[in-house]
PDB file of N, CA and C in Angstrom:
ATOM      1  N   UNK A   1       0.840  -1.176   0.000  1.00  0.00           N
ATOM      2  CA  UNK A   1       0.000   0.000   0.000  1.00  0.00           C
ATOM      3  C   UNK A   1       0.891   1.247   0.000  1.00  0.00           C
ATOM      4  N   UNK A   2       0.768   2.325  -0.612  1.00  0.00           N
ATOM      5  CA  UNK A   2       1.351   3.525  -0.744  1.00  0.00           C
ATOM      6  C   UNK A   2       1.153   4.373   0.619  1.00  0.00           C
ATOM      7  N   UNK A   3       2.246   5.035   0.988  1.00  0.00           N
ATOM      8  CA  UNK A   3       1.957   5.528   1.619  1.00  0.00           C
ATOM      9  C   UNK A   3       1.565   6.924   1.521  1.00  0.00           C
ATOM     10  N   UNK A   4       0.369   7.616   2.170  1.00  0.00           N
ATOM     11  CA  UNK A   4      -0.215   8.876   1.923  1.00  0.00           C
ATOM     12  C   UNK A   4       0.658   9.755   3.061  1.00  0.00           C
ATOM     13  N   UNK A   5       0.784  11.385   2.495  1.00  0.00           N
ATOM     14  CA  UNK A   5       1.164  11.771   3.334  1.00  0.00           C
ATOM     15  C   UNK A   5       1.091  13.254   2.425  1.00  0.00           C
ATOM     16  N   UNK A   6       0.109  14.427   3.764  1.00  0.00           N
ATOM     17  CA  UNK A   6       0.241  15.380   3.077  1.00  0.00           C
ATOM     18  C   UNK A   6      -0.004  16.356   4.141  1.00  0.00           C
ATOM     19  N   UNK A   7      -0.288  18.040   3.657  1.00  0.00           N
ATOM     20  CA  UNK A   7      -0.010  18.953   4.351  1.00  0.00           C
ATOM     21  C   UNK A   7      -1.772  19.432   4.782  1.00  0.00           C
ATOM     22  N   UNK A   8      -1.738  20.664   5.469  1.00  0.00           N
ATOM     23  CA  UNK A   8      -2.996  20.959   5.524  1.00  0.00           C
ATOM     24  C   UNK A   8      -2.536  22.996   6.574  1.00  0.00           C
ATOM     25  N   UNK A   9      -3.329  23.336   6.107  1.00  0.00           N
ATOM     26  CA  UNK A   9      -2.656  24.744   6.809  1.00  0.00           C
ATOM     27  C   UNK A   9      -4.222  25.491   7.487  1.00  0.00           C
ATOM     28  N   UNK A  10      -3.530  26.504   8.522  1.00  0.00           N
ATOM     29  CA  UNK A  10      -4.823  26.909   9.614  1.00  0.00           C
ATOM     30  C   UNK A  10      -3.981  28.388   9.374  1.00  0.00           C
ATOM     31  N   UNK A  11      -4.888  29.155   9.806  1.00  0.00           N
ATOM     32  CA  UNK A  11      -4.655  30.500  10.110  1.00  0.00           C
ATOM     33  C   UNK A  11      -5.897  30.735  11.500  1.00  0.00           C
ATOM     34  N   UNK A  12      -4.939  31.575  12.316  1.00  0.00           N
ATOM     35  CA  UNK A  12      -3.759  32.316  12.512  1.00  0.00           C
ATOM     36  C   UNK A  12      -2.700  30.909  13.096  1.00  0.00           C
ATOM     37  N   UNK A  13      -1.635  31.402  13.010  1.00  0.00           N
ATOM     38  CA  UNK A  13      -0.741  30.124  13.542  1.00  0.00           C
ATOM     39  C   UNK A  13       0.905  30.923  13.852  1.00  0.00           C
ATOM     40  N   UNK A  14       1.596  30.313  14.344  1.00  0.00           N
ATOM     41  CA  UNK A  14       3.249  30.466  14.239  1.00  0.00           C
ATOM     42  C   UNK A  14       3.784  30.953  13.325  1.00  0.00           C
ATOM     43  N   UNK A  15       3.160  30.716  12.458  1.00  0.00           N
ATOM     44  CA  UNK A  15       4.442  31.585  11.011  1.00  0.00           C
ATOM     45  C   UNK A  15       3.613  32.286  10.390  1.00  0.00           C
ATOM     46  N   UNK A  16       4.335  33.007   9.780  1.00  0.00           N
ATOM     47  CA  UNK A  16       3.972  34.620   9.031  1.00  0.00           C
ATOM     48  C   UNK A  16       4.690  34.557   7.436  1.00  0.00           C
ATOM     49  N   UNK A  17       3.770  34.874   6.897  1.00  0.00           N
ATOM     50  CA  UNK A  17       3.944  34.801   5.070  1.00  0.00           C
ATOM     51  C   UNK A  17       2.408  35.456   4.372  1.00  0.00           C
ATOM     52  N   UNK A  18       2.993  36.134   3.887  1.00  0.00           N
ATOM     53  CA  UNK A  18       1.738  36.716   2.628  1.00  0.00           C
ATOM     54  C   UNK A  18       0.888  37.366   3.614  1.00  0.00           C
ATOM     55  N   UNK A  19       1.304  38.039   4.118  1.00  0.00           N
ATOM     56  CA  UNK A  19       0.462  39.258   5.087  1.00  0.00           C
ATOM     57  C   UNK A  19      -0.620  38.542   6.036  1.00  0.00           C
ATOM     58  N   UNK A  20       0.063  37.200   6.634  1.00  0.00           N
ATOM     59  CA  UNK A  20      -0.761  36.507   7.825  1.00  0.00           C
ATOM     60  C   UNK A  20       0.004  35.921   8.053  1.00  0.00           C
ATOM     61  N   UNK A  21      -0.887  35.107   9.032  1.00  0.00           N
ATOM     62  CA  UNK A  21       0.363  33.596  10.106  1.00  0.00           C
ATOM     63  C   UNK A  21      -0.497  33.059   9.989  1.00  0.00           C
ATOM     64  N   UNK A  22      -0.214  31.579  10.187  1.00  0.00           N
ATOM     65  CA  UNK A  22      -0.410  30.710   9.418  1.00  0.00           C
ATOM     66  C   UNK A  22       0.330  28.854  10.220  1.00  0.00           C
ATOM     67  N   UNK A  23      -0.276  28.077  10.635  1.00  0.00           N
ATOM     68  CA  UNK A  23       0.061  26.562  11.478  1.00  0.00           C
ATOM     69  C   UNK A  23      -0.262  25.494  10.367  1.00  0.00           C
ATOM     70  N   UNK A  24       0.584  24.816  10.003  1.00  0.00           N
ATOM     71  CA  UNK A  24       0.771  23.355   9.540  1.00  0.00           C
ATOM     72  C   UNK A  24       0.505  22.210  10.587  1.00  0.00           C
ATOM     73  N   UNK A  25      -0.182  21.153   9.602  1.00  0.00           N
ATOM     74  CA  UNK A  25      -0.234  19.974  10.351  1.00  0.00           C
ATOM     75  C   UNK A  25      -0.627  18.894   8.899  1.00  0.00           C
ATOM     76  N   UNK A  26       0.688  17.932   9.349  1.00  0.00           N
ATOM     77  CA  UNK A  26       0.624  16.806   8.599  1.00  0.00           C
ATOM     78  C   UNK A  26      -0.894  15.597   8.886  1.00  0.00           C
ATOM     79  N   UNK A  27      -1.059  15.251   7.424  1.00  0.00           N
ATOM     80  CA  UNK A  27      -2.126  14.346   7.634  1.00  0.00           C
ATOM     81  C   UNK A  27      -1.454  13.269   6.928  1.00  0.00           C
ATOM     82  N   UNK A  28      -1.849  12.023   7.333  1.00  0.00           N
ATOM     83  CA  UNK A  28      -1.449  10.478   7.326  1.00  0.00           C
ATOM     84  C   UNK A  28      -2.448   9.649   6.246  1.00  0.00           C
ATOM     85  N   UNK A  29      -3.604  10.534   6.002  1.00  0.00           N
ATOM     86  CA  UNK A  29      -4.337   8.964   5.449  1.00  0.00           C
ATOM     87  C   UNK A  29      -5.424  10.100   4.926  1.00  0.00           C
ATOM     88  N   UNK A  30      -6.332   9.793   3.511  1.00  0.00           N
ATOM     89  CA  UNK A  30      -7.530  10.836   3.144  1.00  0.00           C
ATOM     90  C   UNK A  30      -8.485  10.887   4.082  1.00  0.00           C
ATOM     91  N   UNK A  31      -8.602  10.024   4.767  1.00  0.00           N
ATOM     92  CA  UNK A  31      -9.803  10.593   6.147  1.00  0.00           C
ATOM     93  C   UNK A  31      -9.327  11.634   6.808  1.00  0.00           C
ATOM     94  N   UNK A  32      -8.177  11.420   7.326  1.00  0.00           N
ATOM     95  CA  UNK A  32      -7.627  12.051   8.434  1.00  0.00           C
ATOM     96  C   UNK A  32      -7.429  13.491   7.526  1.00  0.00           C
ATOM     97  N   UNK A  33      -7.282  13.590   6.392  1.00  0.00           N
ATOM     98  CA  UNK A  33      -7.371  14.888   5.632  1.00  0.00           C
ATOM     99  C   UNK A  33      -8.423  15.488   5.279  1.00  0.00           C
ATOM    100  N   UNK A  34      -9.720  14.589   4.931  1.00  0.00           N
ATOM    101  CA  UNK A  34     -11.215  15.254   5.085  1.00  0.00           C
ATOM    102  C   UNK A  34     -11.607  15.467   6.075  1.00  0.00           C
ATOM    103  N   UNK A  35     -11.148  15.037   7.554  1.00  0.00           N
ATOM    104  CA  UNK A  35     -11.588  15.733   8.665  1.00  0.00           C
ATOM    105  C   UNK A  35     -10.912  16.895   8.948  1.00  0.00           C
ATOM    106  N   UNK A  36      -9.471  16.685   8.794  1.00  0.00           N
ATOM    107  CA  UNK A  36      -9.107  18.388   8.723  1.00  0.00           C
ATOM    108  C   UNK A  36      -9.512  19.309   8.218  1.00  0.00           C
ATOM    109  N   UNK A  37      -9.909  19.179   6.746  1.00  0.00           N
ATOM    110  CA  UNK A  37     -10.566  20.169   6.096  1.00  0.00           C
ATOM    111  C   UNK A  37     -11.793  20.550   6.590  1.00  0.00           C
ATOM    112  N   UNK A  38     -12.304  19.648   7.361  1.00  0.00           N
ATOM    113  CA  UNK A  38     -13.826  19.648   7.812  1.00  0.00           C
ATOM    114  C   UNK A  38     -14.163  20.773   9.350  1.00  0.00           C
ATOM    115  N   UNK A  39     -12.475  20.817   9.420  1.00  0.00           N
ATOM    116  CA  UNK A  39     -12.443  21.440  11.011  1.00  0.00           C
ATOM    117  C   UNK A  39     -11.653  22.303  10.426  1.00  0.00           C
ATOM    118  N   UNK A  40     -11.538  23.140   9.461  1.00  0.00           N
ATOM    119  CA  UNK A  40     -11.066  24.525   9.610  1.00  0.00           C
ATOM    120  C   UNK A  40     -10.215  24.516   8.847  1.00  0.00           C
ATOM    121  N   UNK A  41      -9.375  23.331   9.029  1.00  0.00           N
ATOM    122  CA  UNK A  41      -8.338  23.005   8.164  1.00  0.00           C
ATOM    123  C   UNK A  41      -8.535  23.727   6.403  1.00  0.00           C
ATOM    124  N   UNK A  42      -6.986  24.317   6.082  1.00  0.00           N
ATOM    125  CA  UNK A  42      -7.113  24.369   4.149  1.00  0.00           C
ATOM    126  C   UNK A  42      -5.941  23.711   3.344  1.00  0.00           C
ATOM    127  N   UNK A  43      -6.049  23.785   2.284  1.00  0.00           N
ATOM    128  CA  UNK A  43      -5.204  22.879   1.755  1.00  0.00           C
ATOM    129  C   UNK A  43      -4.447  23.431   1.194  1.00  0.00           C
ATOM    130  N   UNK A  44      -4.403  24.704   1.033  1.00  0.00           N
ATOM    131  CA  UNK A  44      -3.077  25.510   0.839  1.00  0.00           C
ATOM    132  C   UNK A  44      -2.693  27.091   1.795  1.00  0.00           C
ATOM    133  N   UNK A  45      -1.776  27.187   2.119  1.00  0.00           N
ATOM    134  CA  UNK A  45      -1.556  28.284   3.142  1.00  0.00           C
ATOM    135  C   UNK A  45      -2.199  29.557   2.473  1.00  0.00           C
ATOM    136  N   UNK A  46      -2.245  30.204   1.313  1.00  0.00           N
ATOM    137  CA  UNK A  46      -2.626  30.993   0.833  1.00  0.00           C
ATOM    138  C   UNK A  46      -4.517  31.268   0.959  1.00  0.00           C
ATOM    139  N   UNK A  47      -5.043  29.649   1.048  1.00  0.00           N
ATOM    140  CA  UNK A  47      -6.088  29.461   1.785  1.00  0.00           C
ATOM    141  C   UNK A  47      -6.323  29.826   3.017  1.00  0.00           C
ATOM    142  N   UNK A  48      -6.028  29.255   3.272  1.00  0.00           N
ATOM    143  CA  UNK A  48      -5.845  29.705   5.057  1.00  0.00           C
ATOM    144  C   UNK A  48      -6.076  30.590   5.569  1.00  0.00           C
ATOM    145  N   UNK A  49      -4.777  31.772   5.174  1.00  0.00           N
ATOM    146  CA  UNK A  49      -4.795  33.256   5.164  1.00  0.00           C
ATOM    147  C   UNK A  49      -5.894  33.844   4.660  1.00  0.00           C
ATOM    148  N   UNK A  50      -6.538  33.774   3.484  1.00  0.00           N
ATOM    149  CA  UNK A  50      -7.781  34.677   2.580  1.00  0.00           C
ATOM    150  C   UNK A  50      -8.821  33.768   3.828  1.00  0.00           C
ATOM    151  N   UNK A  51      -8.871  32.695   4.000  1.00  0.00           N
ATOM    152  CA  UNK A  51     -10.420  32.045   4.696  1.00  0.00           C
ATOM    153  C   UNK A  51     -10.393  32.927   5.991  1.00  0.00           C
ATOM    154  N   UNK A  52      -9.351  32.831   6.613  1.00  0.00           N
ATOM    155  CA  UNK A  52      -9.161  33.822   7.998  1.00  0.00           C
ATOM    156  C   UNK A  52      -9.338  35.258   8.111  1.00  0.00           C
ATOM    157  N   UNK A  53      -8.936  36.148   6.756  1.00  0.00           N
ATOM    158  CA  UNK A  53      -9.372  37.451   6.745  1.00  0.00           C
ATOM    159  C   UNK A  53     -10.602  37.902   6.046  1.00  0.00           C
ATOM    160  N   UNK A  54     -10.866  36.601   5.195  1.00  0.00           N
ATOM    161  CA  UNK A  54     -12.896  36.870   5.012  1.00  0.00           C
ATOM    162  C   UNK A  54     -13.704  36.856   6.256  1.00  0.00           C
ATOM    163  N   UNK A  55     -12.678  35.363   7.449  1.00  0.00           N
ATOM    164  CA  UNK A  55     -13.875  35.135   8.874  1.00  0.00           C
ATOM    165  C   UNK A  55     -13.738  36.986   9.320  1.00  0.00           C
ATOM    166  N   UNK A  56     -12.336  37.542   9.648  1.00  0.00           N
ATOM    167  CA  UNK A  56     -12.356  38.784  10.326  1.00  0.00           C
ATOM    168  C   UNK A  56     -13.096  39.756  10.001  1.00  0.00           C
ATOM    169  N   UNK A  57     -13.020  39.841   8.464  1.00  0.00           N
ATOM    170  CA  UNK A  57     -14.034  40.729   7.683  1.00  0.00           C
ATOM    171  C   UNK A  57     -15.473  40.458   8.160  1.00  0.00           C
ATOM    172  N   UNK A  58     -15.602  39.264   7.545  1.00  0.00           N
ATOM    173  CA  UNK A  58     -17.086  39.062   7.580  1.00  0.00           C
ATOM    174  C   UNK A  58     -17.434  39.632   9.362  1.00  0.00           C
ATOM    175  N   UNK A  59     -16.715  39.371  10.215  1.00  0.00           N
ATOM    176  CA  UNK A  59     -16.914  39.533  11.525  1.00  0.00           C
ATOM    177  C   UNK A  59     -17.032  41.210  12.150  1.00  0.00           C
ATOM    178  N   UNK A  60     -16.427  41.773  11.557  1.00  0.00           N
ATOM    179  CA  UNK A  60     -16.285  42.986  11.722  1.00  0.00           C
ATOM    180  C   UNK A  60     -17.080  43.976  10.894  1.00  0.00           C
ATOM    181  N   UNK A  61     -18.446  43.565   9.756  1.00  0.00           N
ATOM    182  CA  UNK A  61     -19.148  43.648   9.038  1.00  0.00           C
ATOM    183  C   UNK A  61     -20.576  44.287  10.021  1.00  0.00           C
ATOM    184  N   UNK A  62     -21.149  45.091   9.077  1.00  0.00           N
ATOM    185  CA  UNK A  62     -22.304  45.905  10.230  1.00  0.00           C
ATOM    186  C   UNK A  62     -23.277  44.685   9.704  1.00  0.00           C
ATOM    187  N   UNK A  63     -24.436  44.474  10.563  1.00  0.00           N
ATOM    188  CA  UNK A  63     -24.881  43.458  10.103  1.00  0.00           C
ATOM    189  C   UNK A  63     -26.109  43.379   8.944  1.00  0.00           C
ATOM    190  N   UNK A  64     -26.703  42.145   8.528  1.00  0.00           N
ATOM    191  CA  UNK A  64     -27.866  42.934   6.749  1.00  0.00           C
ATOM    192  C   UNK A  64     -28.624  43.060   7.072  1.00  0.00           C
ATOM    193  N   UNK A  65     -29.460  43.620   6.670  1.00  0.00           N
ATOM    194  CA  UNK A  65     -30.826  43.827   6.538  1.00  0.00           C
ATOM    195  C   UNK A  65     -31.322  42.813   6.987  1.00  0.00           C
ATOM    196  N   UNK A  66     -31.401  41.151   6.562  1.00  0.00           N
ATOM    197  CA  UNK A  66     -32.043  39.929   6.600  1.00  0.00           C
ATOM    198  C   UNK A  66     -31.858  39.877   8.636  1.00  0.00           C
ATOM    199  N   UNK A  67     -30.392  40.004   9.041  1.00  0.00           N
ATOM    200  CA  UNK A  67     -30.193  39.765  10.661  1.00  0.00           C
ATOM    201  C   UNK A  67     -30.843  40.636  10.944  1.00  0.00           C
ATOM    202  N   UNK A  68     -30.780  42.013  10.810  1.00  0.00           N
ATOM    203  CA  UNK A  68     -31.426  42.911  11.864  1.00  0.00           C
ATOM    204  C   UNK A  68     -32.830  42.654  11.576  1.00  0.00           C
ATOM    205  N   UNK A  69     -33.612  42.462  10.982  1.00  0.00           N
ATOM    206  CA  UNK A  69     -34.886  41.703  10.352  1.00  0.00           C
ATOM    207  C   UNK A  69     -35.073  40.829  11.541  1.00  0.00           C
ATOM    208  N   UNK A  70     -34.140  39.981  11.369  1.00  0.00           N
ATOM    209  CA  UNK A  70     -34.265  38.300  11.877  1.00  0.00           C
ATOM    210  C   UNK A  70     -34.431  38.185  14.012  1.00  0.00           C
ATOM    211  N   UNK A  71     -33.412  39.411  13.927  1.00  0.00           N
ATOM    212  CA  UNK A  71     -33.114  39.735  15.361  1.00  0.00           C
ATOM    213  C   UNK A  71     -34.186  40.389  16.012  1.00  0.00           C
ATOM    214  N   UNK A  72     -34.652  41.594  15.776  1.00  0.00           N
ATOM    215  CA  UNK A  72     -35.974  42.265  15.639  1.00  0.00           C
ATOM    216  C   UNK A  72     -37.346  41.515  15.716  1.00  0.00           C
ATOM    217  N   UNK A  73     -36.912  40.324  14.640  1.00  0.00           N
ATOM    218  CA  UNK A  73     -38.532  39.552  15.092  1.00  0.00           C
ATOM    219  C   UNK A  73     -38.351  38.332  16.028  1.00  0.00           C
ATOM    220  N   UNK A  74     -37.014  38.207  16.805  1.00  0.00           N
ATOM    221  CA  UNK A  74     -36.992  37.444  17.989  1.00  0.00           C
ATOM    222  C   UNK A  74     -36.844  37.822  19.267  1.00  0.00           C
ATOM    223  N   UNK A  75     -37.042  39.757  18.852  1.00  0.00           N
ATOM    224  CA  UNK A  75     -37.445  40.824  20.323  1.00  0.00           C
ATOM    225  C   UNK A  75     -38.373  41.080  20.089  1.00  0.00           C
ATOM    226  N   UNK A  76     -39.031  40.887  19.079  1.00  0.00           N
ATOM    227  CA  UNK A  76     -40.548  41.509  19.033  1.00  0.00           C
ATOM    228  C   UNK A  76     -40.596  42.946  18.675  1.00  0.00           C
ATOM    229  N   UNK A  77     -39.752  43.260  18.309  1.00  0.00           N
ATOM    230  CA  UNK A  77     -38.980  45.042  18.440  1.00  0.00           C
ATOM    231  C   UNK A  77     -40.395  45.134  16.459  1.00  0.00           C
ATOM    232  N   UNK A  78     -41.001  46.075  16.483  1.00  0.00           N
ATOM    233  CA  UNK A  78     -41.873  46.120  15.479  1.00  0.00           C
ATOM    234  C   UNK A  78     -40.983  47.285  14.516  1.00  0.00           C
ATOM    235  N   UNK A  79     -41.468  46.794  12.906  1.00  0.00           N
ATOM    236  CA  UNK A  79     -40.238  47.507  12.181  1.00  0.00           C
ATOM    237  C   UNK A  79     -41.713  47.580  10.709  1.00  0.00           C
ATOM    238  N   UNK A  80     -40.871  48.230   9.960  1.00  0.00           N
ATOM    239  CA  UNK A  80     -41.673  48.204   8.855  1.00  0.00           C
ATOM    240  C   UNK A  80     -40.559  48.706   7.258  1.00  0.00           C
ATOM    241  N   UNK A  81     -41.350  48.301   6.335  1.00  0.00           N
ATOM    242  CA  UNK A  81     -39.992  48.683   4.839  1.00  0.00           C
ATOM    243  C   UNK A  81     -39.695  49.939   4.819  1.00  0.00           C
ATOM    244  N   UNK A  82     -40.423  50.653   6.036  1.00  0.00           N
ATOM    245  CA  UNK A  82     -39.531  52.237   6.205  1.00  0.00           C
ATOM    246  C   UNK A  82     -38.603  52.463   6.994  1.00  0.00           C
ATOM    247  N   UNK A  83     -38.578  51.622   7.742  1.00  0.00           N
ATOM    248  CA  UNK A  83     -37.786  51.605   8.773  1.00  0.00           C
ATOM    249  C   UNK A  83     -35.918  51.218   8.556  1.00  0.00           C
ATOM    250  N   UNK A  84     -35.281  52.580   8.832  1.00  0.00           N
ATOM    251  CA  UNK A  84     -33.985  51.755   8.169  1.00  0.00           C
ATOM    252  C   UNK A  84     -33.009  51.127   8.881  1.00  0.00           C
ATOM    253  N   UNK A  85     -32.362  50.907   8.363  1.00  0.00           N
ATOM    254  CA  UNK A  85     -31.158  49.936   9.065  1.00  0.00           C
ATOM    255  C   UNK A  85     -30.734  50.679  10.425  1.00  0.00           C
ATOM    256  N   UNK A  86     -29.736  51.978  10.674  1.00  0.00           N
ATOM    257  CA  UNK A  86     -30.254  52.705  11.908  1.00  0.00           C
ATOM    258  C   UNK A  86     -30.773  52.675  12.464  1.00  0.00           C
ATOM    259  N   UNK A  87     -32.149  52.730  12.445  1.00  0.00           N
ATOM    260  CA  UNK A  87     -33.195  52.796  12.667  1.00  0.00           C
ATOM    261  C   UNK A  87     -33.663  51.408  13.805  1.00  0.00           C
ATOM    262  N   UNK A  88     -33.547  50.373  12.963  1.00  0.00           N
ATOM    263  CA  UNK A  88     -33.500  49.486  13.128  1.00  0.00           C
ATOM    264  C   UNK A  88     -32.537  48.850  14.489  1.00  0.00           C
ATOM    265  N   UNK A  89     -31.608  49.144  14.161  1.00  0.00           N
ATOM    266  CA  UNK A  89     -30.493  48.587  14.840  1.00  0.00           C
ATOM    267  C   UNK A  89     -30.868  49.483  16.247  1.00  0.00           C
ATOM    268  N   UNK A  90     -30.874  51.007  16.357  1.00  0.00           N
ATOM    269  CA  UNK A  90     -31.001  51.141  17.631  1.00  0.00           C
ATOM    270  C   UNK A  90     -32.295  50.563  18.183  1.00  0.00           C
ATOM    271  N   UNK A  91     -33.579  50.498  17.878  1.00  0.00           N
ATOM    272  CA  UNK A  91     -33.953  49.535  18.662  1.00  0.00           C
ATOM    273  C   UNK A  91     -33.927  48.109  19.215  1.00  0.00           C
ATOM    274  N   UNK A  92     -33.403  47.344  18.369  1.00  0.00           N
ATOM    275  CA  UNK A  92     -32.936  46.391  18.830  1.00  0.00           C
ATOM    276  C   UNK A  92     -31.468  46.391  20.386  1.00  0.00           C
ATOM    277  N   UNK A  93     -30.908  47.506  20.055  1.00  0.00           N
ATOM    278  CA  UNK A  93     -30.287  47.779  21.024  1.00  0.00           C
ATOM    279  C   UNK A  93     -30.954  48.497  22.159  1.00  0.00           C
ATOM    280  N   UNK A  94     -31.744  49.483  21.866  1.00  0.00           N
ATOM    281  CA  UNK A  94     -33.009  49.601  23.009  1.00  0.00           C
ATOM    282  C   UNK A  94     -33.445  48.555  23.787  1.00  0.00           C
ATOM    283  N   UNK A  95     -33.895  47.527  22.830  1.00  0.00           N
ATOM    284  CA  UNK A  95     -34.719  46.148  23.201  1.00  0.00           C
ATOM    285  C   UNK A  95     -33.740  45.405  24.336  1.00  0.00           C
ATOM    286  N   UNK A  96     -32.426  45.302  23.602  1.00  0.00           N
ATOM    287  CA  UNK A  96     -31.433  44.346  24.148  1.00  0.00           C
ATOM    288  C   UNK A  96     -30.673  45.326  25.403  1.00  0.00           C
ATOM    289  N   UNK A  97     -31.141  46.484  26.097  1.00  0.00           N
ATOM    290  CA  UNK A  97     -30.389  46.978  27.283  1.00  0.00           C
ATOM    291  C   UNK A  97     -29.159  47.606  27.099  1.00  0.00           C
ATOM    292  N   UNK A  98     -28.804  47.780  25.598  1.00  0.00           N
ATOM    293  CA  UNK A  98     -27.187  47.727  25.630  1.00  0.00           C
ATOM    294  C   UNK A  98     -27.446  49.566  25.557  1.00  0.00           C
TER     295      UNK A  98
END
């Protein structure tokens, strides 16, 4: 039987390249490599890095229309297609004490 043996890369990690950091970990067998991928894991460092600064982006993103929608109708906070995003958002923060 051949033996398998390959790479798999995470961000953030120990090393720094291409304007991130970036952790390796060897995989032994294609399972053990579809579960990595399955847990965060990418298959090339350049991956890694872009998947990690879309999560930050996306994270640091005001939120859409559809959430503040979504959030709003699980405070009960009452809204209407005039109502705008502002608008919106401070009551939900009204609602939520903050």
């Amino acid at each position: 039987m051949e033996k398998y043996e390959d790479m798999v890369y995470k961000c953030p990690g120990p090393f720094s390249r291409n304007g991130g950091t970036y952790d390796t970990k060897g995989v032994q067998s294609e399972d053990e490599h579809k579960a990595a991928l399955a847990n965060g894991w990418f298959k090339t460092m350049p991956e890694a890095i872009e998947g990690r600064s879309a999560v930050v982006e996306a994270a640091d993103a005001p939120p859409t229309r559809d959430e503040l929608e979504q959030k709003a109708k699980e405070l009960g906070v009452k809204f209407d297609k005039k109502t705008t995003d502002e608008a919106l958002s401070k009551k939900i923060s009204e609602a939520l004490g903050v």
